[in-house]
N, C-alpha and C. Protein backbone atom coordinates (compact mmCIF):
# COMPACT_ATOMS: atom_id res chain seq x y z
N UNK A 1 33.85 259.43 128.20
CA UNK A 1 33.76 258.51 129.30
C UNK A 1 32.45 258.74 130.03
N UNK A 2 31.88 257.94 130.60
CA UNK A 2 30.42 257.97 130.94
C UNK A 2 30.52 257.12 132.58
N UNK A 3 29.67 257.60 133.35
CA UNK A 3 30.15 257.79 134.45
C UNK A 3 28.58 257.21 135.02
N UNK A 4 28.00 256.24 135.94
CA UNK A 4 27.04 256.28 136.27
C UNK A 4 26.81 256.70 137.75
N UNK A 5 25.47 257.96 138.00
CA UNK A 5 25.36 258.41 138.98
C UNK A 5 24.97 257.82 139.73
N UNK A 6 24.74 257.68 141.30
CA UNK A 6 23.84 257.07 142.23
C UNK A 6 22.35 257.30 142.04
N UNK A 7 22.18 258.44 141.56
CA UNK A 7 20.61 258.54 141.06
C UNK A 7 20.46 258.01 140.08
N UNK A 8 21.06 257.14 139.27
CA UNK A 8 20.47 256.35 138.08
C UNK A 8 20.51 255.07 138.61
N UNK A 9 20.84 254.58 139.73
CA UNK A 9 20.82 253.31 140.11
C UNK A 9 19.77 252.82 140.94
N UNK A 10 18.54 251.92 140.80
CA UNK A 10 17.75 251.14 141.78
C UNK A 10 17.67 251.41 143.07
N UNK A 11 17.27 251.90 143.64
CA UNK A 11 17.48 251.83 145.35
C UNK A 11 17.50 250.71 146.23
N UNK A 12 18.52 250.42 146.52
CA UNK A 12 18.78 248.79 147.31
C UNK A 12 18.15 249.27 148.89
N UNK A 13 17.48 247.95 149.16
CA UNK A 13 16.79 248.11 150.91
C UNK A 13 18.32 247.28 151.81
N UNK A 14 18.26 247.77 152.88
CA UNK A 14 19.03 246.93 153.76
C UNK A 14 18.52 245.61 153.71
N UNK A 15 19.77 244.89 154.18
CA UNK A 15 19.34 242.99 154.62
C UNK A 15 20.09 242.90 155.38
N UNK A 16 19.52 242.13 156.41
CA UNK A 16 19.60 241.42 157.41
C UNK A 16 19.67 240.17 157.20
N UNK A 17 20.53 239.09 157.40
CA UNK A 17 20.40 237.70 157.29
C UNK A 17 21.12 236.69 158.19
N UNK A 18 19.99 236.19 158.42
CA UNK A 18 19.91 235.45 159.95
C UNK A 18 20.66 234.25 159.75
N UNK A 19 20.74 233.85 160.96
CA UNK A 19 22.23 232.13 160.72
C UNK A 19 21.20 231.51 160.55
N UNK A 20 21.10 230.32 159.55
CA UNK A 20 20.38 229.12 159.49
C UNK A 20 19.12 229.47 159.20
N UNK A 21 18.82 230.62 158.22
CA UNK A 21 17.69 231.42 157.09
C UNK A 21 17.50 231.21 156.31
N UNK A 22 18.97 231.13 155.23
CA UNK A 22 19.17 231.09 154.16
C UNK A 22 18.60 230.19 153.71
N UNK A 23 18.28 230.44 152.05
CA UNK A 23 17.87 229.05 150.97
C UNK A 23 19.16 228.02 150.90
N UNK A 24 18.55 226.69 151.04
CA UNK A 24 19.78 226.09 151.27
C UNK A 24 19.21 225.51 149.47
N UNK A 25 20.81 225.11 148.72
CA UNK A 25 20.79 224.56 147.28
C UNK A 25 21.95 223.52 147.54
N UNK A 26 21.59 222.15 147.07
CA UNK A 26 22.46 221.09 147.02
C UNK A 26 22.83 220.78 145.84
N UNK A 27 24.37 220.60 145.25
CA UNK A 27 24.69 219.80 143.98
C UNK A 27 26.21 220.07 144.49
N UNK A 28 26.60 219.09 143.18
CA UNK A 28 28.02 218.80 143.32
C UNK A 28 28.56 217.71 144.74
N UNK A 29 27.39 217.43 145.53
CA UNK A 29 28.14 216.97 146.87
C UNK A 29 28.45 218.08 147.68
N UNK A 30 28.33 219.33 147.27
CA UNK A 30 28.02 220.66 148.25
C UNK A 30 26.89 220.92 148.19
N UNK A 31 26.99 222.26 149.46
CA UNK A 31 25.88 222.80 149.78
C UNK A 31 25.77 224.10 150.10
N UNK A 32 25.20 224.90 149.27
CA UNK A 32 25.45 226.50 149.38
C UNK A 32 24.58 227.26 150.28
N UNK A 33 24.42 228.29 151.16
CA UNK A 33 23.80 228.58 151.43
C UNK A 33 23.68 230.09 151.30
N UNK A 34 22.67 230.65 150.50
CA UNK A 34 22.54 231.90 150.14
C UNK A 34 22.14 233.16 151.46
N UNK A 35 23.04 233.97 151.04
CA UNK A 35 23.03 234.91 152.04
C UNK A 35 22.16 236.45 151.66
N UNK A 36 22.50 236.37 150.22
CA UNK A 36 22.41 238.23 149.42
C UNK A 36 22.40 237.41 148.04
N UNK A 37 21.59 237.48 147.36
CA UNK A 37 21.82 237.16 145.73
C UNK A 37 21.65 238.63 144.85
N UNK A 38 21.32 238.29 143.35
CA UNK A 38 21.20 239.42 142.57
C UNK A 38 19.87 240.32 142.84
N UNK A 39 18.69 239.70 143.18
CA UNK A 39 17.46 240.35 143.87
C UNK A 39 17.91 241.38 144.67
N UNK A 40 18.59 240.98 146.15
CA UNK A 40 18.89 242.37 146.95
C UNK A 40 20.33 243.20 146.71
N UNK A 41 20.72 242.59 145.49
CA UNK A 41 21.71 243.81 145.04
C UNK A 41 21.68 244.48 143.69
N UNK A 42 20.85 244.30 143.29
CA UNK A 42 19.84 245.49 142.20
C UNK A 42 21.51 244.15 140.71
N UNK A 43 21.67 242.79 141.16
CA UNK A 43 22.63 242.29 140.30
C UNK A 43 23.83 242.51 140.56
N UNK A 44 24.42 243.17 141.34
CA UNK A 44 25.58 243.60 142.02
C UNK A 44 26.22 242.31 141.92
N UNK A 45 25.94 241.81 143.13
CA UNK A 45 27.16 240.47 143.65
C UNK A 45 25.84 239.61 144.63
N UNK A 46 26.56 238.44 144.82
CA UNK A 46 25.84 237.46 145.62
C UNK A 46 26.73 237.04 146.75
N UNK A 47 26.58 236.35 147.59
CA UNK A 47 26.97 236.28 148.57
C UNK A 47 26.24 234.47 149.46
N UNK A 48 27.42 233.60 150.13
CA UNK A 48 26.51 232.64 150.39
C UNK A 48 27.60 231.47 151.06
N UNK A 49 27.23 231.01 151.59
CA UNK A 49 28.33 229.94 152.73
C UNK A 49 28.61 228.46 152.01
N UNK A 50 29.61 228.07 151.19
CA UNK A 50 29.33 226.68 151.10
C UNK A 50 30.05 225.94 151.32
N UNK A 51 29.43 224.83 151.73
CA UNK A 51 30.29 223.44 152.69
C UNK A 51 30.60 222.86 152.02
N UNK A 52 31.74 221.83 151.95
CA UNK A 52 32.19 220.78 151.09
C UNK A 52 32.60 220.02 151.91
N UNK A 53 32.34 218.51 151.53
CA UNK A 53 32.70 217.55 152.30
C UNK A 53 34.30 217.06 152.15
N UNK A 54 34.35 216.32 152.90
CA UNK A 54 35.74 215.64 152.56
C UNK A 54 36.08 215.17 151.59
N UNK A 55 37.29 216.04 151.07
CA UNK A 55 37.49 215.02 149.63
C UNK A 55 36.53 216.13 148.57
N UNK A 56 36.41 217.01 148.81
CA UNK A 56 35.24 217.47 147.63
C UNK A 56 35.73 219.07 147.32
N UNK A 57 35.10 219.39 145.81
CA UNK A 57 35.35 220.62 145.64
C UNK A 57 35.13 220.26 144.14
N UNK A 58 35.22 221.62 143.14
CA UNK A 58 34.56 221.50 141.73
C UNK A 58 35.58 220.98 140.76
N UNK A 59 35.24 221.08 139.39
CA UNK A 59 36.57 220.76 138.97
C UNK A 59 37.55 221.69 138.35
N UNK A 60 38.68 222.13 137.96
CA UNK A 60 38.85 223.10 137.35
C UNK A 60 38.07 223.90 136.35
N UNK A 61 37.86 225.03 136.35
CA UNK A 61 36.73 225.60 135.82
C UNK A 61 37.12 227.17 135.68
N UNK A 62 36.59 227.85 134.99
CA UNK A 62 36.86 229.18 134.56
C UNK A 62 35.29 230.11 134.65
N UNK A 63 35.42 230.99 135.34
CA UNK A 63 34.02 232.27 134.83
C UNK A 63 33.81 233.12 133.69
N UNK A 64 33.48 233.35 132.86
CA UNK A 64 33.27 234.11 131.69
C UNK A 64 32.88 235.23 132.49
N UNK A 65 31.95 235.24 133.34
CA UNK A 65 31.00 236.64 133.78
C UNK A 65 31.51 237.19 134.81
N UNK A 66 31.76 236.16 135.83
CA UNK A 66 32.03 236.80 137.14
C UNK A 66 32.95 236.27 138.19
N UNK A 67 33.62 237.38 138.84
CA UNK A 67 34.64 237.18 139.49
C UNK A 67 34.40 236.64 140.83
N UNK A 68 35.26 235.97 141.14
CA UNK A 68 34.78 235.25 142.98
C UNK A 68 35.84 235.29 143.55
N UNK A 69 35.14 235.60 145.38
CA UNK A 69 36.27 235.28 145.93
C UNK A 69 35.49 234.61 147.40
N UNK A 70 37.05 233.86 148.06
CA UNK A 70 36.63 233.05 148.93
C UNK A 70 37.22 233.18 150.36
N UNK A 71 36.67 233.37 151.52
CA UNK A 71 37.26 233.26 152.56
C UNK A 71 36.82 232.39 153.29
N UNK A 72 37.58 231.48 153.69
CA UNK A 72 38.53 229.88 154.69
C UNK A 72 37.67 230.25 156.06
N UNK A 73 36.37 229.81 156.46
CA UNK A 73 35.90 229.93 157.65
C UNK A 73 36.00 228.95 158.61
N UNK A 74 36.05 227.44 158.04
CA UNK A 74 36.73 226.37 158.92
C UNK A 74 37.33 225.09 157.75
N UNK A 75 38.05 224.37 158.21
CA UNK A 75 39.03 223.70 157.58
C UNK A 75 40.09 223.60 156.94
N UNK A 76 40.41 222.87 156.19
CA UNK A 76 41.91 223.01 155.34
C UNK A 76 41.74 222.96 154.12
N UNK A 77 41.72 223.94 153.37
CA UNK A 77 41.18 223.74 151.99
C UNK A 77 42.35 224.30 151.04
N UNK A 78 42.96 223.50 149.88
CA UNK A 78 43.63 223.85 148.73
C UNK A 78 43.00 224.72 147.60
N UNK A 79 43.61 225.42 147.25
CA UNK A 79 42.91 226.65 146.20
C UNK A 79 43.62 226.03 144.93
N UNK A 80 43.26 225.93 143.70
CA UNK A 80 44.51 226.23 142.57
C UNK A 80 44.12 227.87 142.18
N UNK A 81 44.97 228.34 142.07
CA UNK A 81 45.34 229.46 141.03
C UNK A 81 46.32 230.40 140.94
N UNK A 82 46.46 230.81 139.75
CA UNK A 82 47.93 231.44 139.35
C UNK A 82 48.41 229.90 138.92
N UNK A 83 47.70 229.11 138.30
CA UNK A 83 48.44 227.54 137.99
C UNK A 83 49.13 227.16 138.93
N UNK A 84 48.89 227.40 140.14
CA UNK A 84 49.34 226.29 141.18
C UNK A 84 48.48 226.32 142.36
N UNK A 85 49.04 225.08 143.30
CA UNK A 85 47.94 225.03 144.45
C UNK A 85 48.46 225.64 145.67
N UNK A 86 47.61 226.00 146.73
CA UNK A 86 47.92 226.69 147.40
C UNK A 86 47.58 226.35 148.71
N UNK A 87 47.82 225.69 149.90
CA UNK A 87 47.30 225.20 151.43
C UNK A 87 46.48 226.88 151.65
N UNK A 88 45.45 226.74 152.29
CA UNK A 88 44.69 227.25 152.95
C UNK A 88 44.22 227.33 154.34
N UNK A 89 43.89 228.15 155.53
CA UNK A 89 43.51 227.53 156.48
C UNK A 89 42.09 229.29 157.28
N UNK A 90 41.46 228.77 157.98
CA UNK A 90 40.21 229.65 158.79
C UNK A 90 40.79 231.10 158.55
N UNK A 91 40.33 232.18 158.36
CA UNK A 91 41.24 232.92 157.85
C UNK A 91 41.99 234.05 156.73
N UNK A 92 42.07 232.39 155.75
CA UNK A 92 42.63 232.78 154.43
C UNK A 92 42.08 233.92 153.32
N UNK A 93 42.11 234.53 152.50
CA UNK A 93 41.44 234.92 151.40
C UNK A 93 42.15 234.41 150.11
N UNK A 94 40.78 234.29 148.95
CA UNK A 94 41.28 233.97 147.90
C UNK A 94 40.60 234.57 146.99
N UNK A 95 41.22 235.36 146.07
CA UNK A 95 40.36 236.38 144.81
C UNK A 95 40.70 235.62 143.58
N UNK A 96 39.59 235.04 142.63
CA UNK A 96 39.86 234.40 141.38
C UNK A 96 39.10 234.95 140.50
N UNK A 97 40.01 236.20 139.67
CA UNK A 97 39.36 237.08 138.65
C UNK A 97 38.42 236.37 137.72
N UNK A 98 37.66 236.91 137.15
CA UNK A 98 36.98 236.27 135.88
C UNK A 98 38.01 235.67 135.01
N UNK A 99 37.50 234.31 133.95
CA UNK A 99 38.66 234.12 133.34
C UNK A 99 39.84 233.97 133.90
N UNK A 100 39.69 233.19 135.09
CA UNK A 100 41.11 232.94 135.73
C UNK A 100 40.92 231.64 136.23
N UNK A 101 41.56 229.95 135.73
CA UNK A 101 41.18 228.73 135.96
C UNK A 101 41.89 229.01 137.40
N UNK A 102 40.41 228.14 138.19
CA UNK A 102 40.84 227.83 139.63
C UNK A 102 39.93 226.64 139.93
N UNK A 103 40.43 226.71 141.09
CA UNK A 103 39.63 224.93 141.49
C UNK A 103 39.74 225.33 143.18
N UNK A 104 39.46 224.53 143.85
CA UNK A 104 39.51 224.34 145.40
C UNK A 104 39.23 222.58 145.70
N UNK A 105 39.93 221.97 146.62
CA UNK A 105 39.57 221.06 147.72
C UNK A 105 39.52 221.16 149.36
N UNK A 106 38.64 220.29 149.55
CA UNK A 106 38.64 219.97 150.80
C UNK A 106 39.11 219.08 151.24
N UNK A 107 41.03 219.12 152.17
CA UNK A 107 41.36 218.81 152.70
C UNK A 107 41.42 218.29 154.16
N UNK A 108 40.14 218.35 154.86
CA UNK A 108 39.82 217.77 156.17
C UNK A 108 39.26 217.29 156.26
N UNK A 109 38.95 216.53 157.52
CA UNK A 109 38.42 215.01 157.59
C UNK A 109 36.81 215.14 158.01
N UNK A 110 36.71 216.73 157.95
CA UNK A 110 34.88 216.82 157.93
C UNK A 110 34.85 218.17 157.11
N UNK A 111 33.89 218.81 156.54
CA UNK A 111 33.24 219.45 156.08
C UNK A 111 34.27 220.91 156.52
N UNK A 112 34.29 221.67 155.02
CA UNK A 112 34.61 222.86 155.25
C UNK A 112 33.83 223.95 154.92
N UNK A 113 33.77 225.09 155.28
CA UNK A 113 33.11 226.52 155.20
C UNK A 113 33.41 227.38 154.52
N UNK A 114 32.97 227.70 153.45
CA UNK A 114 33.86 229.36 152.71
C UNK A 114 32.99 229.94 152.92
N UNK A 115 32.91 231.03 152.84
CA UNK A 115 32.41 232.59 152.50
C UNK A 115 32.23 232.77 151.41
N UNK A 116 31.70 232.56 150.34
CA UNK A 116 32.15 232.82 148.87
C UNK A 116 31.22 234.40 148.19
N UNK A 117 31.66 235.33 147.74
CA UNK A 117 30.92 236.00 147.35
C UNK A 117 31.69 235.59 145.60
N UNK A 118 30.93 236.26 144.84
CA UNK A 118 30.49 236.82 143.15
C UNK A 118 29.89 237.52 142.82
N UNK A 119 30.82 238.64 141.56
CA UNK A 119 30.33 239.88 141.38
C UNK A 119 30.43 239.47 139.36
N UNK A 120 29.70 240.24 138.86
CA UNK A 120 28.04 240.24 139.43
C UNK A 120 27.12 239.37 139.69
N UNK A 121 25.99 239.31 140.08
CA UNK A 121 25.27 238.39 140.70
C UNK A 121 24.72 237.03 139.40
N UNK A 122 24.35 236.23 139.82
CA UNK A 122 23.66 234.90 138.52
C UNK A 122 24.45 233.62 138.88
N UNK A 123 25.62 233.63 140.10
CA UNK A 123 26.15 232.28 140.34
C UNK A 123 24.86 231.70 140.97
N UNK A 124 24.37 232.11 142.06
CA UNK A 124 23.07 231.39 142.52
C UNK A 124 21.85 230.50 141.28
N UNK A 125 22.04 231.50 140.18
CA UNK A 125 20.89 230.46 139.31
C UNK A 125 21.65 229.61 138.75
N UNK A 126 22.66 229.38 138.51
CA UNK A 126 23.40 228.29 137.92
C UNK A 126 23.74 227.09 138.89
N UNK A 127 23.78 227.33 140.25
CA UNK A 127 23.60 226.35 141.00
C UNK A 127 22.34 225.95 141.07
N UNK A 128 21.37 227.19 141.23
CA UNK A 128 19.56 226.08 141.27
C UNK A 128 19.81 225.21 140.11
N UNK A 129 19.54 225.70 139.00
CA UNK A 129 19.51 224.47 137.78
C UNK A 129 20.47 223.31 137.84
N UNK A 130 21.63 223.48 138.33
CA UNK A 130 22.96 222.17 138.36
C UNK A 130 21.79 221.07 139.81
N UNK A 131 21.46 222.20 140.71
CA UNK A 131 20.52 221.58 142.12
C UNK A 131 19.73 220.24 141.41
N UNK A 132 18.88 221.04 140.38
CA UNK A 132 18.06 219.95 139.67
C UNK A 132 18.71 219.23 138.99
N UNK A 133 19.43 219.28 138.47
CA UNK A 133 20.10 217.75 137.75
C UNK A 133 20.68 217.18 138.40
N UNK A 134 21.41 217.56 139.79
CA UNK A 134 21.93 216.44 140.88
C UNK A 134 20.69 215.92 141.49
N UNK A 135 19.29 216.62 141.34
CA UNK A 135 18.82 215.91 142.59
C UNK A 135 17.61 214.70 141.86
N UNK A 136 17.74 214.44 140.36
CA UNK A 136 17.27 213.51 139.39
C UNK A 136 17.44 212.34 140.07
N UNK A 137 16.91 211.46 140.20
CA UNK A 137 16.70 209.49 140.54
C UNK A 137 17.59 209.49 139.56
N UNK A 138 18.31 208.50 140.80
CA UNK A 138 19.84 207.56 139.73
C UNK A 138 20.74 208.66 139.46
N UNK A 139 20.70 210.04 139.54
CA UNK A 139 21.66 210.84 139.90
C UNK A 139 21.82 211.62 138.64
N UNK A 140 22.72 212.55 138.48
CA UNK A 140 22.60 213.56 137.38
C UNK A 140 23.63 213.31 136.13
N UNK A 141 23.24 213.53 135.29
CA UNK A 141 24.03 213.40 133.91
C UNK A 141 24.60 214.27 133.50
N UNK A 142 26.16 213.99 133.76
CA UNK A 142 27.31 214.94 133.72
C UNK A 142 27.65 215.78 132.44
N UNK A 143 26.99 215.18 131.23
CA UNK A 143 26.98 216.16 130.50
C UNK A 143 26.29 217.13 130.68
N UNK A 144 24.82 216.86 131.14
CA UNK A 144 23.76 217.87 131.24
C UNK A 144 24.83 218.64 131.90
N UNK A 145 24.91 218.51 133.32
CA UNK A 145 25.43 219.47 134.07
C UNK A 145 26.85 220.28 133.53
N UNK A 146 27.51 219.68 132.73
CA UNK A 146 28.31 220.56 131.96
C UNK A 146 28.18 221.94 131.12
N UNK A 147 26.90 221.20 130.49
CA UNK A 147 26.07 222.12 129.65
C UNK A 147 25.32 223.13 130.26
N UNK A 148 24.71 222.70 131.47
CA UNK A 148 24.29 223.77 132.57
C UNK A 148 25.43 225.01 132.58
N UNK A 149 26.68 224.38 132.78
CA UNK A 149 27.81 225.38 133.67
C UNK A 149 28.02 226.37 132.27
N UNK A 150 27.88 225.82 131.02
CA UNK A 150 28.40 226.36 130.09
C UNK A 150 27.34 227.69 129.45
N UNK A 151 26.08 227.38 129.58
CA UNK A 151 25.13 228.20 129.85
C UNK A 151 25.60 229.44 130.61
N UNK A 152 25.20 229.04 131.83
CA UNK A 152 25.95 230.47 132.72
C UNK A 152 27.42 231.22 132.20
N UNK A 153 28.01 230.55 131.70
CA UNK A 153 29.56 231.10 131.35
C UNK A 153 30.64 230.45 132.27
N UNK A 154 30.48 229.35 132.43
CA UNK A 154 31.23 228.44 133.28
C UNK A 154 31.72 227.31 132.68
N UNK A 155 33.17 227.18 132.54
CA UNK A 155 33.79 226.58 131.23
C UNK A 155 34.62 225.94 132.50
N UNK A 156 34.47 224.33 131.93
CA UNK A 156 35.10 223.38 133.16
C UNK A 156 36.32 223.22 132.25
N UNK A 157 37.49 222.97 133.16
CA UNK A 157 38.88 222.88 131.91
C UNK A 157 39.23 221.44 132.04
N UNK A 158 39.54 220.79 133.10
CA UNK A 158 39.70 219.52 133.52
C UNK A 158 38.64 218.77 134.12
N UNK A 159 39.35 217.59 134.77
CA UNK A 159 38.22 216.50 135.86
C UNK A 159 37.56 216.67 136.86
């Protein structure tokens, strides 16, 4: 069994990150806002706020790489997982292992907030690239962007 020391690991600097700093990335009809990506965690985990409008959220979908989880900072948002859905509210937590189909909506009549972190870090580049194919004239081509997700290790199961 092999064991890795703290002296074999990168030396991470502190961060500080200010409200309304962050890189903001648009697709899907959300909007993420990066807090900590794989840069300041030597790949660790990422970290990043994203809003969804009313009526909005991804589609069922699965991680190959990495695990996420989400905490409910304002609104009413439905989770699926464990194959069912779940009411949510400011608050809540939600852990969706790797390889574990989940989904989320936004149930309120304005914009909701998660917290979302992912371990290990690379959800952020799979949203820049999805960024660019939503932000194409005449709008983005859903296969592309499929093929994007599938790239990263992001396997959509349903609509």
């Amino acid at each position: 069994m092999s064991t890795i020391s703290s002296a074999s690991l990168p030396p991470l600097a502190p961060l500080l990150a200010r409200a309304g700093q962050g890189r903001v990335i648009r697709a899907f009809g959300d909007e993420i806002t990066l807090l900590m990506t794989g840069r300041e965690t030597g790949g660790a985990y990422t970290a990043f706020i994203e809003t969804t409008p009313p009526g909005g959220g991804p589609p069922p979908h699965f991680h190959e790489r990495e695990d996420e989880w989400f905490y409910v900072l304002e609104g009413a948002v439905s989770f699926f997982v464990e194959g069912r859905w779940h009411d949510t509210k400011p608050g809540d937590f939600v852990f969706a292992p790797r390889r574990s189909i989940h989904t989320f909506r936004n149930n309120s009549p304005q914009p909701t907030r998660l917290l979302v972190h992912t371990s290990p870090s690379g959800f952020e580049d799979f949203f820049a690239e999805a960024a660019q194919e939503f932000s194409r004239p005449g709008g983005p081509d859903l296969g592309r962007a499929v093929a994007i997700a599938a790239k990263y290790g992001i396997q959509i199961v349903g609509p």
